[in-house]
Protein backbone atom coordinates (compact mmCIF):
# COMPACT_ATOMS: atom_id res chain seq x y z
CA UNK A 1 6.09 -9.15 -4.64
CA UNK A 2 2.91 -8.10 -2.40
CA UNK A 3 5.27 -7.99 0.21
CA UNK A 4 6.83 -4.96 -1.43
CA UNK A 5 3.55 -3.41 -2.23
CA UNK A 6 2.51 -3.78 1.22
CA UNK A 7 5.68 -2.02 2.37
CA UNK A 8 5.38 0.39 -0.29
CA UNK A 9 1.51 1.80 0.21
CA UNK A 10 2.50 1.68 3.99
CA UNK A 11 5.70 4.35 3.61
CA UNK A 12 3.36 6.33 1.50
CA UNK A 13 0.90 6.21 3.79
CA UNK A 14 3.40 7.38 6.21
CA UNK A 15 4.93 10.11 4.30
CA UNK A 16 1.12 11.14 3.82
CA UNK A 17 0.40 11.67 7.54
CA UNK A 18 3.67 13.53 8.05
CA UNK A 19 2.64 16.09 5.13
CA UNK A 20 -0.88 16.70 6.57
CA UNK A 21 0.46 17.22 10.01
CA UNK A 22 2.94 19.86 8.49
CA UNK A 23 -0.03 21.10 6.09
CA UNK A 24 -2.18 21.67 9.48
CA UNK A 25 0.71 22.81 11.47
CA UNK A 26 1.52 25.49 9.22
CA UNK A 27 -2.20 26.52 8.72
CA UNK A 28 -2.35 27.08 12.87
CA UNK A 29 0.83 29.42 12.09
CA UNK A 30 -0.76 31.45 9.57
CA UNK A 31 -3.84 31.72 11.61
CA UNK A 32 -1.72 33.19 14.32
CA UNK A 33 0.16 34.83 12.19
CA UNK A 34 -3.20 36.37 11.22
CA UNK A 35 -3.99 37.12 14.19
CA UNK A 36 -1.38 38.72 15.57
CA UNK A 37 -1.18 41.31 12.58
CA UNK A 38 -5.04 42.26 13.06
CA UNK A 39 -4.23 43.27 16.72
CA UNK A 40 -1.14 44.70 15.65
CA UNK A 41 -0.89 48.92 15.94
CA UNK A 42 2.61 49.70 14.92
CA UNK A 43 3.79 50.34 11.19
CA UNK A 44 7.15 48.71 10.76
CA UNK A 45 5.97 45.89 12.77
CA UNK A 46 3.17 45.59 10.50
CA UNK A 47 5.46 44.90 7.47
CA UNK A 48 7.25 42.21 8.98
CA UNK A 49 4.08 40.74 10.05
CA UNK A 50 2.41 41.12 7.07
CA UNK A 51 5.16 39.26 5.22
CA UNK A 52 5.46 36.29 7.61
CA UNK A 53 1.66 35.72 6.67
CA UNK A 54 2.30 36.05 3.16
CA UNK A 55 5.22 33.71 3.53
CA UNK A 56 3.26 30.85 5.48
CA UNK A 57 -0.18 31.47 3.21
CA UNK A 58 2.83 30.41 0.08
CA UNK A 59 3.95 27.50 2.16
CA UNK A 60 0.79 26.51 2.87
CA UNK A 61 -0.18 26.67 -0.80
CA UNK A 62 2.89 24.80 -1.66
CA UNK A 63 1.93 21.82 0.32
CA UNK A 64 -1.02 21.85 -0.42
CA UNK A 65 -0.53 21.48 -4.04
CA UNK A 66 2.23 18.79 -2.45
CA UNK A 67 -0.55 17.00 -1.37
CA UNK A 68 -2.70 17.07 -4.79
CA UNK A 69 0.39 15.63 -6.80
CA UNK A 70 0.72 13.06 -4.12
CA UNK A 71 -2.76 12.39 -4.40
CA UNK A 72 -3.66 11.58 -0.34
CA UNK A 73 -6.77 9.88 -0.37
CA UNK A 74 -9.52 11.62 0.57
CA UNK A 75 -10.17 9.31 3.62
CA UNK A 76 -6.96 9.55 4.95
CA UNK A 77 -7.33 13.65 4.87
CA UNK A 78 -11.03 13.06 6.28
CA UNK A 79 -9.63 10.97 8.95
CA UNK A 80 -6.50 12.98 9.63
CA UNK A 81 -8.71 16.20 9.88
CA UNK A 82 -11.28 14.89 12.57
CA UNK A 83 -8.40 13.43 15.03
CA UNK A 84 -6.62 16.75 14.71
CA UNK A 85 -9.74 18.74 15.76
CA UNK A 86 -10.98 16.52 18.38
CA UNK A 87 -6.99 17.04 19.70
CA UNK A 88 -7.52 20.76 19.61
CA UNK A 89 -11.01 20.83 21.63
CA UNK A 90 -9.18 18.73 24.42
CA UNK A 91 -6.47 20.95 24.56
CA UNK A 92 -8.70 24.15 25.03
């Protein structure tokens, strides 16, 4: 029976990781997304831009809240968080 739990708190672990990579993965999206519609000077481009941010800031909501039902531990997001930026400063 631990067996099981073992196998159990280690897919959930799993799925965990996957949803904060996606969580942080769409939050660099919507940053660009950001980004791009700040520098942006023409009108009907604008729109489209402006909804592509509006659609990733709902995504990103949504899994967020995904998150919250889940209930990832705190560590895990902690831990997640600092790999993902120390990946990001090497890659600059």
């Amino acid at each position: 029976m631990e067996c099981l739990d073992a196998k159990k708190t280690s897919a959930k672990l799993q799925h965990d990781a996957e949803l904060l990579e996606l969580i942080y993965a769409v939050r660099d999206q919507s940053a660009r997304a950001h980004k791009i519609l700040n520098n942006s000077t023409e009108g009907a481009t604008d729109l489209r831009q402006q909804a592509q941010v509006e659609l990733q800031e709902g995504l990103f909501d949504f899994l967020h809240r995904q998150a919250r039902t889940r209930k990832v531990s705190g560590q895990q997001v902690e831990d997640f968080s600092v790999r993902y930026n120390l990946e990001r400063k090497q890659l600059r």
